[in-house]
Structures are given as C-alpha cells and as structure tokens.
Protein backbone atom coordinates (compact mmCIF):
# COMPACT_ATOMS: atom_id res chain seq x y z
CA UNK A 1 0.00 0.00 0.00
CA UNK A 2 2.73 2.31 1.17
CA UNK A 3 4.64 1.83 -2.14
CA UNK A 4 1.06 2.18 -4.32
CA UNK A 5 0.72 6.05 -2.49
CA UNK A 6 4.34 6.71 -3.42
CA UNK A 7 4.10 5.90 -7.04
CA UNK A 8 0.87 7.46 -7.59
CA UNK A 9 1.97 10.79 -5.69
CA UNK A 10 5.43 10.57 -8.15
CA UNK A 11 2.58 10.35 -11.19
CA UNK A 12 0.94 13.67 -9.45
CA UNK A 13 3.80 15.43 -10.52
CA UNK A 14 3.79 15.27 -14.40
CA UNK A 15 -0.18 16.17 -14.20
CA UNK A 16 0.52 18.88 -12.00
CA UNK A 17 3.13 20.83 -13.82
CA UNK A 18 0.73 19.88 -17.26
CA UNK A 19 -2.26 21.43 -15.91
CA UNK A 20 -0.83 24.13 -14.27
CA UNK A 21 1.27 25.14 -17.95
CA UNK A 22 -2.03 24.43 -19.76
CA UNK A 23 -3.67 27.16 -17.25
CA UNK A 24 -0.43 29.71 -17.02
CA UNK A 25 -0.96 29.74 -20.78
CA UNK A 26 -4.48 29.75 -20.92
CA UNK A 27 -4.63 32.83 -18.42
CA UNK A 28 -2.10 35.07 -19.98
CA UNK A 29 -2.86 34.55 -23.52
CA UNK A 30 -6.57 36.61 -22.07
CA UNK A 31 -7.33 39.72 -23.88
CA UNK A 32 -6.46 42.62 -22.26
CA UNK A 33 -3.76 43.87 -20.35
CA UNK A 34 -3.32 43.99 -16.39
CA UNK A 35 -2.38 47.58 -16.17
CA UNK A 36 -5.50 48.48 -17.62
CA UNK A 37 -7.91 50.65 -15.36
CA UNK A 38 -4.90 50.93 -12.69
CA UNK A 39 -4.34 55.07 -13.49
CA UNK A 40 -8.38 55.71 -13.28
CA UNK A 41 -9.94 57.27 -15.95
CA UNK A 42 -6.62 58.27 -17.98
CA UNK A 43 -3.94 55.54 -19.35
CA UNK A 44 -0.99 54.69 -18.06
CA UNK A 45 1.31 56.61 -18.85
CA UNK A 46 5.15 54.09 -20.34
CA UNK A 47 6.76 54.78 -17.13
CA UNK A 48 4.34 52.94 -14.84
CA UNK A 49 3.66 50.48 -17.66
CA UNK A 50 7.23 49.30 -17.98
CA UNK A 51 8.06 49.43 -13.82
CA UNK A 52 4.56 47.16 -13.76
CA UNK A 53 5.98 43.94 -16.57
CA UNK A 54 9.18 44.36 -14.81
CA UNK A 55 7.78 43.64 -11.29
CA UNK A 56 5.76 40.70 -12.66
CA UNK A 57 8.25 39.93 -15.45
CA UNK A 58 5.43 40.32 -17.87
CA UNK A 59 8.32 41.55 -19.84
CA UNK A 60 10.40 37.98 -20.61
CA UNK A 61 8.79 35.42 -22.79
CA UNK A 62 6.24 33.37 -21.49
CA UNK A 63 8.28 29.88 -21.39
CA UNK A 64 10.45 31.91 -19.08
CA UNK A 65 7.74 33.06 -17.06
CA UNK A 66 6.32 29.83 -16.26
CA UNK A 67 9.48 28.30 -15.55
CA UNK A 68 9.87 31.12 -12.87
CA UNK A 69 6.85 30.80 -11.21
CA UNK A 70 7.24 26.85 -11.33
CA UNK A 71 10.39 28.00 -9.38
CA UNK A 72 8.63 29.71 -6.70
CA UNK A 73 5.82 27.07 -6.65
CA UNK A 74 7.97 23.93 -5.80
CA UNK A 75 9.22 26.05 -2.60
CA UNK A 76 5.46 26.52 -1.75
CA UNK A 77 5.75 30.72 -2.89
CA UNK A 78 2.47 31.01 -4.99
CA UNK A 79 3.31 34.75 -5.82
CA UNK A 80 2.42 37.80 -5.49
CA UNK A 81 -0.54 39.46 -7.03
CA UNK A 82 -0.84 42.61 -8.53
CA UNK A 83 -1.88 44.58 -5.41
CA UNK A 84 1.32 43.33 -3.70
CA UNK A 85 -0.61 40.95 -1.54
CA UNK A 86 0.69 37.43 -1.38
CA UNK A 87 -1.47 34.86 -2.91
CA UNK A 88 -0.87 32.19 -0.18
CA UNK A 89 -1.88 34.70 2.04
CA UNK A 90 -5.48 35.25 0.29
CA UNK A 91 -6.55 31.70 -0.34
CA UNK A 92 -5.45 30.62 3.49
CA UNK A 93 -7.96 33.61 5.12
CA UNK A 94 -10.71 32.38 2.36
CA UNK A 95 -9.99 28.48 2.43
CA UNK A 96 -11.67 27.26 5.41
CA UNK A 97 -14.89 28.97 4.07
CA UNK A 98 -14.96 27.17 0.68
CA UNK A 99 -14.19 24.02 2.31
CA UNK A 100 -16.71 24.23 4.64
CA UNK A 101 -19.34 24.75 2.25
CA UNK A 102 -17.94 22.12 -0.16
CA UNK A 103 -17.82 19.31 3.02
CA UNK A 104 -21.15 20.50 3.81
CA UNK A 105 -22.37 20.24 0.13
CA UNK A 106 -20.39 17.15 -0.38
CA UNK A 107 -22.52 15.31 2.76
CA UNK A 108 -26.11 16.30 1.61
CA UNK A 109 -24.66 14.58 -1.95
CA UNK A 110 -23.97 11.53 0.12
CA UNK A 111 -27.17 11.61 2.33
CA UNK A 112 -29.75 12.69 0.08
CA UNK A 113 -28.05 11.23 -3.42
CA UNK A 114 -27.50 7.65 -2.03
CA UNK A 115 -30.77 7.42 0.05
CA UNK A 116 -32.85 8.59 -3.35
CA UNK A 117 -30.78 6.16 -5.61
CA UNK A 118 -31.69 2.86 -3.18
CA UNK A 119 -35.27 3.69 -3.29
CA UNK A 120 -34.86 4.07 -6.83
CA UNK A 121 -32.92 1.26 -7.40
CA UNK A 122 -35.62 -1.32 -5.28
CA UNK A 123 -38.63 0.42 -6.64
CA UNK A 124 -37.59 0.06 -10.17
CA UNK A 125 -40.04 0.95 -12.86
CA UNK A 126 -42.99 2.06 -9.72
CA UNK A 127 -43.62 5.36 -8.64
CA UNK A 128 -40.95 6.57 -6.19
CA UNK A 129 -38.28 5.47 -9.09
CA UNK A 130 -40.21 7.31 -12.09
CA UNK A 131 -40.56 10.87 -9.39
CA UNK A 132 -36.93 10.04 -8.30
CA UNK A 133 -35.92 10.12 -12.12
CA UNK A 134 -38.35 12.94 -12.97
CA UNK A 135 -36.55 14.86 -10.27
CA UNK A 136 -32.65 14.31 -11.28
CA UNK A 137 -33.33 15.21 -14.78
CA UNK A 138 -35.02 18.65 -13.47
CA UNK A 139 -31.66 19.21 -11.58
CA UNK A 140 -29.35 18.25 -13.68
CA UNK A 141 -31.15 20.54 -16.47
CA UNK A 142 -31.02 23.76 -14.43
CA UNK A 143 -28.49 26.16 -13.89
CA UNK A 144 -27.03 27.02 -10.70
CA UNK A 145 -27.99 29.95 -10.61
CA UNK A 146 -31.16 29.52 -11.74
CA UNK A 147 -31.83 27.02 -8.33
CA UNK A 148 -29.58 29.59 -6.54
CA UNK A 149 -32.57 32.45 -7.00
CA UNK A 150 -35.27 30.69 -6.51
CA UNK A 151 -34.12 29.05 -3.12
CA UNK A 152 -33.55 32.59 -2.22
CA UNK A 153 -36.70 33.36 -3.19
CA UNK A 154 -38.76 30.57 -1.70
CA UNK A 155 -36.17 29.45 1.35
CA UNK A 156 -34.86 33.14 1.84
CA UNK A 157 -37.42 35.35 1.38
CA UNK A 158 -41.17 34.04 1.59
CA UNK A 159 -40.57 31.14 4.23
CA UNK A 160 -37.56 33.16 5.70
CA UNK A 161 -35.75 29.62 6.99
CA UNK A 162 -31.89 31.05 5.95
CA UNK A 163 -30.11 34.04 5.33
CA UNK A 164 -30.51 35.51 1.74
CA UNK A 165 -26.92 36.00 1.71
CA UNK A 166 -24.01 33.89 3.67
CA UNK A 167 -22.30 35.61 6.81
CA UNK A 168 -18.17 36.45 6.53
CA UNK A 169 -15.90 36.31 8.93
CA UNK A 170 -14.55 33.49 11.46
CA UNK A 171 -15.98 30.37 12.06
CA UNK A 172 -19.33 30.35 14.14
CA UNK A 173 -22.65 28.86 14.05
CA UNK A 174 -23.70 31.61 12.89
CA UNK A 175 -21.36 31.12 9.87
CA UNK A 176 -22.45 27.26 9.21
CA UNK A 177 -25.87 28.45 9.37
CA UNK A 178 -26.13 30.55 6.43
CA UNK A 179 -24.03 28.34 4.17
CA UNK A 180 -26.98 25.60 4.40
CA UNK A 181 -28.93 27.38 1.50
CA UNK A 182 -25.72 27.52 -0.56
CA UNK A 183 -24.33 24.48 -0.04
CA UNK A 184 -27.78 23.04 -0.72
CA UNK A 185 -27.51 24.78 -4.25
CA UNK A 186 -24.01 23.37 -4.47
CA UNK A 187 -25.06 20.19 -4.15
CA UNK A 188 -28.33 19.93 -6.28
CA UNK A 189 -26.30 18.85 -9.69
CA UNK A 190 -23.78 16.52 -7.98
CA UNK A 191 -27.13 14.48 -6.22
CA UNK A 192 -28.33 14.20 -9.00
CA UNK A 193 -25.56 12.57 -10.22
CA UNK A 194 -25.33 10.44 -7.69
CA UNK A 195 -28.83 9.30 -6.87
CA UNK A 196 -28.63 8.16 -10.77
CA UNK A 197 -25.55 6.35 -10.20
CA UNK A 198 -26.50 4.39 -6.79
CA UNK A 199 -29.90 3.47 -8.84
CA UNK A 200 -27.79 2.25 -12.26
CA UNK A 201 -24.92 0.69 -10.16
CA UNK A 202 -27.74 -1.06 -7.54
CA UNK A 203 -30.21 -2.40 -10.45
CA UNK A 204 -26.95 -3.89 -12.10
CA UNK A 205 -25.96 -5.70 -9.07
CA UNK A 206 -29.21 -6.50 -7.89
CA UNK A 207 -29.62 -8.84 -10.82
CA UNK A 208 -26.05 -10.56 -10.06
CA UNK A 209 -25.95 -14.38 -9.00
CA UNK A 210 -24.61 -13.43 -5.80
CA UNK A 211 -28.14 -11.97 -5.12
CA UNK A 212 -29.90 -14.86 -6.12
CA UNK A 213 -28.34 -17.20 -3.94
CA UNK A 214 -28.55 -14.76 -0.98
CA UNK A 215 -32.78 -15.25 -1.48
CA UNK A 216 -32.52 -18.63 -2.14
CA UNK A 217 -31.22 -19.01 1.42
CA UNK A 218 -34.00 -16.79 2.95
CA UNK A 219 -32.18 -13.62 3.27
CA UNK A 220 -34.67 -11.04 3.76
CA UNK A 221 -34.93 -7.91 0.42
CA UNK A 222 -33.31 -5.40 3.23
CA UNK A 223 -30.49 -7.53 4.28
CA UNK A 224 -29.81 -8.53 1.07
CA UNK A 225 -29.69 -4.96 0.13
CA UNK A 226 -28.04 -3.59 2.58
CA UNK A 227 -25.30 -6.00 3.35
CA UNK A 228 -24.59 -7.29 0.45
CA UNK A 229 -25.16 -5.45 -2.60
CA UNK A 230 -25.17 -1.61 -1.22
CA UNK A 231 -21.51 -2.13 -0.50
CA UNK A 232 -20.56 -3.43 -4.01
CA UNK A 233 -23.05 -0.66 -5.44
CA UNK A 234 -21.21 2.03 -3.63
CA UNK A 235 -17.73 1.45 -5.51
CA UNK A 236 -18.35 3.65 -8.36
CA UNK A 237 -20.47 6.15 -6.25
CA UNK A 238 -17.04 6.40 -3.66
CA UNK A 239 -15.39 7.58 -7.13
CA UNK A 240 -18.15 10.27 -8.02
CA UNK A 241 -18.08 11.63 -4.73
CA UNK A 242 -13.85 11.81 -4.63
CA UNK A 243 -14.22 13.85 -7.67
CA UNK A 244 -16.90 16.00 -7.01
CA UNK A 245 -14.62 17.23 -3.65
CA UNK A 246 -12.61 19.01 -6.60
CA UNK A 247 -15.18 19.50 -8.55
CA UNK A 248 -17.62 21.03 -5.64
CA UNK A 249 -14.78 23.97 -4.54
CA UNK A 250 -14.19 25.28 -8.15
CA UNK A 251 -17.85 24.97 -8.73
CA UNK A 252 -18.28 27.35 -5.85
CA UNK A 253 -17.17 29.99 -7.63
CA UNK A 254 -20.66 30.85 -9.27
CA UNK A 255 -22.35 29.81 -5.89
CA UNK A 256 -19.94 31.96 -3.75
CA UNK A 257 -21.32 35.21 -6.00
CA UNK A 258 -24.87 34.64 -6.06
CA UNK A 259 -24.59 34.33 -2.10
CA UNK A 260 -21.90 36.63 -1.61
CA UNK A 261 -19.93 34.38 -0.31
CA UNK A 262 -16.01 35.28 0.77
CA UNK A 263 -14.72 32.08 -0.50
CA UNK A 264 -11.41 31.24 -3.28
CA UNK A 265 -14.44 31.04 -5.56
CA UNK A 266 -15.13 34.39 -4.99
CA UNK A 267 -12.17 35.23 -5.15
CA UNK A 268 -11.69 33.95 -8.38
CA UNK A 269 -14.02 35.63 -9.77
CA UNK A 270 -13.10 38.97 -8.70
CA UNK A 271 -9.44 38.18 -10.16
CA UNK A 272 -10.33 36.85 -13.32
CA UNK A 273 -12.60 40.68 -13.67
CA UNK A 274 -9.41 42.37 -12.49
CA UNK A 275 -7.04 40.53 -15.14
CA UNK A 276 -4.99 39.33 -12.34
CA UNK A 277 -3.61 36.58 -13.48
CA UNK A 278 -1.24 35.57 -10.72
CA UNK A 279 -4.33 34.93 -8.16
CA UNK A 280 -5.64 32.49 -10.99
CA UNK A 281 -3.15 30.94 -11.82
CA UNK A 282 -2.08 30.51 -7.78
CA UNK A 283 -5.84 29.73 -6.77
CA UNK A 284 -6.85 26.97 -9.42
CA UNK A 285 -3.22 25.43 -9.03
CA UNK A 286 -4.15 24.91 -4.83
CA UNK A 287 -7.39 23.47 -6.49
CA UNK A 288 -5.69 21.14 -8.95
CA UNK A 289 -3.83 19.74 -6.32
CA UNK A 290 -7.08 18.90 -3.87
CA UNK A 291 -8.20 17.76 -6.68
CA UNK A 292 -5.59 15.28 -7.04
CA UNK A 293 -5.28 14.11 -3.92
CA UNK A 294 -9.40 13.83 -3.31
CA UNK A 295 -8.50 11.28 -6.35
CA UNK A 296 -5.91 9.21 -4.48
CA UNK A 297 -7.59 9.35 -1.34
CA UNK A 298 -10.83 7.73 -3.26
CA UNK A 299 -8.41 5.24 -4.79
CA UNK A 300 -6.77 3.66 -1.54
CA UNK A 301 -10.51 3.39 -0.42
CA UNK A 302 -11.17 1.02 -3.06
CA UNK A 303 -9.42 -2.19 -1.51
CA UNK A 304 -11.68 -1.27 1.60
CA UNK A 305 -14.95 -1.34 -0.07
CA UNK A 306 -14.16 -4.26 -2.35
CA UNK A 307 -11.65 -6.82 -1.16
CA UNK A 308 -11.05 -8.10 -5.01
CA UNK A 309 -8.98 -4.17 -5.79
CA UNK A 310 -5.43 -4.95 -4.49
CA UNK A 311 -2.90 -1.64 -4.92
CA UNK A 312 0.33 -4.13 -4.19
C-alpha cells in the first residue's frame, strides 16, 4: 500500500506541472492587459507600464515566465498578485470557508443522493423510481444559478428559513448556518448525479448471481440490500463523490457570487474581472492539487470497499 501512495503521488507530478502550464498559458494569452484601469480614468502613462511587466516579469517570454513561477511554486511561494498581496496569504484567510461549504455540500450529496438512488434502485419501474428520475433530470437541467434564485426566493425570502446571503468572517454557528442554503444549491447537480448512479450501479448488481443465492437461502430484500449489494453498489459512487470534492470547490465559484460568499471562488471571480492573473493561476493550481489528492484518497478506499482491488 505504502509503495502504491508513493508511485501514484510521483505520477501527481507530471499532471501537476501539465495542468498548471495548460492554465499559465491559458490565463495570460486573455485579452487585455493587467495595467488596464490601474491610473483611473486616464492611461498609463510608459513609465508605470514598464516598472509594472518588470515587477511581474510580464516583460520575458512566457516559457520563461512559467518556468519562474514553477520556481517559486515547488518552494510553496504562490506569488504575489498585482496589489502586492501574497497569494498564499489570500486563499489561506478564504480556504476554510470554501471548504466548509464544499464538506457540507459534499454530505447532503452523500445523504440525500445515495438514500434517493436505493429507493430508486428497489422500486424500479414504480412510482418513487419514475418521481426520483423525474426529479434528477429537473436538476441536472437547471443552472445554478437559476436554483440559486429561486431558493432565495422561496427558502430566503417568503418562508424566511436562511439568510438571503451567507455571513463572513470566522468560524461560528452563525457562519455554518447561512451556508446551508448555498451548499444546498451546491449540491443539487452533484445528487443528482449520484442518486442516478447508486440506482444504475444497484439495479446492475441486484440482478447478479450473488443476489440470487442470498434469497434462495432466505435472506430477507433489506439484508440482502443492505449487506450485500449496497456495498458493491457504492464502488463507483465512492469515485463520483472523490471527484466531485474538486469539482464542488471550483464549482463554488458561481455559488460563492450569487450568495456573496467570501470564498477562493469568490475570489476567483473577482481576479479573473481584475485581469490578475497571478491569483488564478495561484488559486486553481491549490485546487488542482485537492483535486488530485481527493482522487488518491478515493483510490486507496477502493481495496476497503471491495476486497477483489489490491494496490500491491
């Protein structure tokens, strides 16, 4: 096992140093120029303009950029934006915020998307499966923040249960309390994903021999269910939910505005409107690597939920 995390952190590295190149490039090669809007209403005059790509060495060639800031990022140094503020600095005061709210959204997914998929999955082709299915395709059609205004419309303001808009600052109940409403938006697309997965990946096993013998020695539907075919079920659903850790925090960035939220989403946002690129490019690189890691994480799971996955 111990060898199986080494190699796959060593294979981390490659993907790492491709995405984060594919994303140096992607965010520089923006129209526009970073200096713009800096001197108000009148341009910048050469002076400032020079002093500014020589502080960010906007003025070498891009290969040599990259290779500088790859510098700086192997000795943890994500940078320094363009209002002289570090970018470690920025993501660590807005970190635990997004991560709350993706843990939080990340648990309703698991709550809510496997409970709907099992009654799906033993109801198939009755009611409760066809309303379950009705349901997930309505989610997975709609924006986020489409079902971001109208839970703030029905949940905010005519029942009045949460907070239109989330609380900043440090960590209270307060806080947790008025990121339910946004992690519940969070979290609508990625139950419906996995409510449709438990049902596909429970109707598949359900039909497997293993099932069959388990009734033929009077095994009752619900411990047949639930101790022996849930747990085979849940393999893929494990992966899903590994991914959608990365997937949940740098889909917050659309949540984190409608809700006006202080989060790296947020903050992302506001960069990418300011053309600062070194707060992208430092923000979704911290992302990359959760992302990563969420994936070997779900990966060394495996063995545990199915005894036939061996990492030696």
């Amino acid at each position: 096992m111990i060898t199986y995390i080494v190699r796959r952190l060593l294979q981390m590295i490659p993907v790492l140093i491709g995405a984060t190149f594919l994303l140096f490039v992607l965010v520089y090669a923006l129209p526009g120029q970073p200096w713009e809007g800096r001197c108000g209403e009148r341009p910048c005059d050469a002076a400032y303009i020079e002093k500014f790509k020589q502080d960010y060495n906007l003025d070498k060639p891009i290969l040599v950029q990259y290779v500088m800031y790859l510098g700086k990022l192997l000795q943890g140094d994500l940078g320094v934006n363009f209002y002289q503020n570090q970018v470690s600095a920025e993501l660590a005061q807005r970190f635990p915020t997004t991560f709350t709210l993706a843990i939080m959204a990340i648990l309703m997914e698991i709550v809510i998307g496997i409970t709907l998929g099992v009654i799906a999955g033993i109801t198939k082709g009755k009611l409760p499966d066809l309303l379950i299915t009705i349901l997930t395709l309505v989610l997975i059609s709609m924006p986020v923040f489409v079902i971001g205004g109208l839970f703030q419309m029905t949940l905010g303001l005519k029942l009045q249960l949460f907070p239109v808009t989330a609380q900043n600052g440090p960590a209270s109940p307060e806080l947790i309390y008025s990121l339910v409403m946004p992690a519940m938006v969070l979290a609508c697309l990625q139950i419906a994903y996995i409510t449709r997965l438990t049902r596909t990946s429970l109707v598949e096993n359900l039909r497997a021999d293993y099932v069959r013998t388990a009734k033929a020695k009077g095994l009752s539907r619900n411990r047949t269910v639930g101790v022996h075919t849930l747990r085979n079920s849940l393999v893929p659903v494990v992966t899903q939910i590994g991914i959608d850790l990365g997937v949940l925090m740098g889909g917050a960035i659309v949540t984190e505005r409608i809700f006006n939220i202080n989060g790296i989403g947020f903050f992302i946002f506001r960069s990418i409107d300011q053309q600062d690129g070194v707060s992208v490019v430092g923000a979704v690189t911290v992302l990359v690597l959760i992302y990563l890691l969420a994936n070997l994480i779900v990966d060394v799971l495996y063995g545990f939920l199915d005894p036939r996955i061996s990492h030696d």
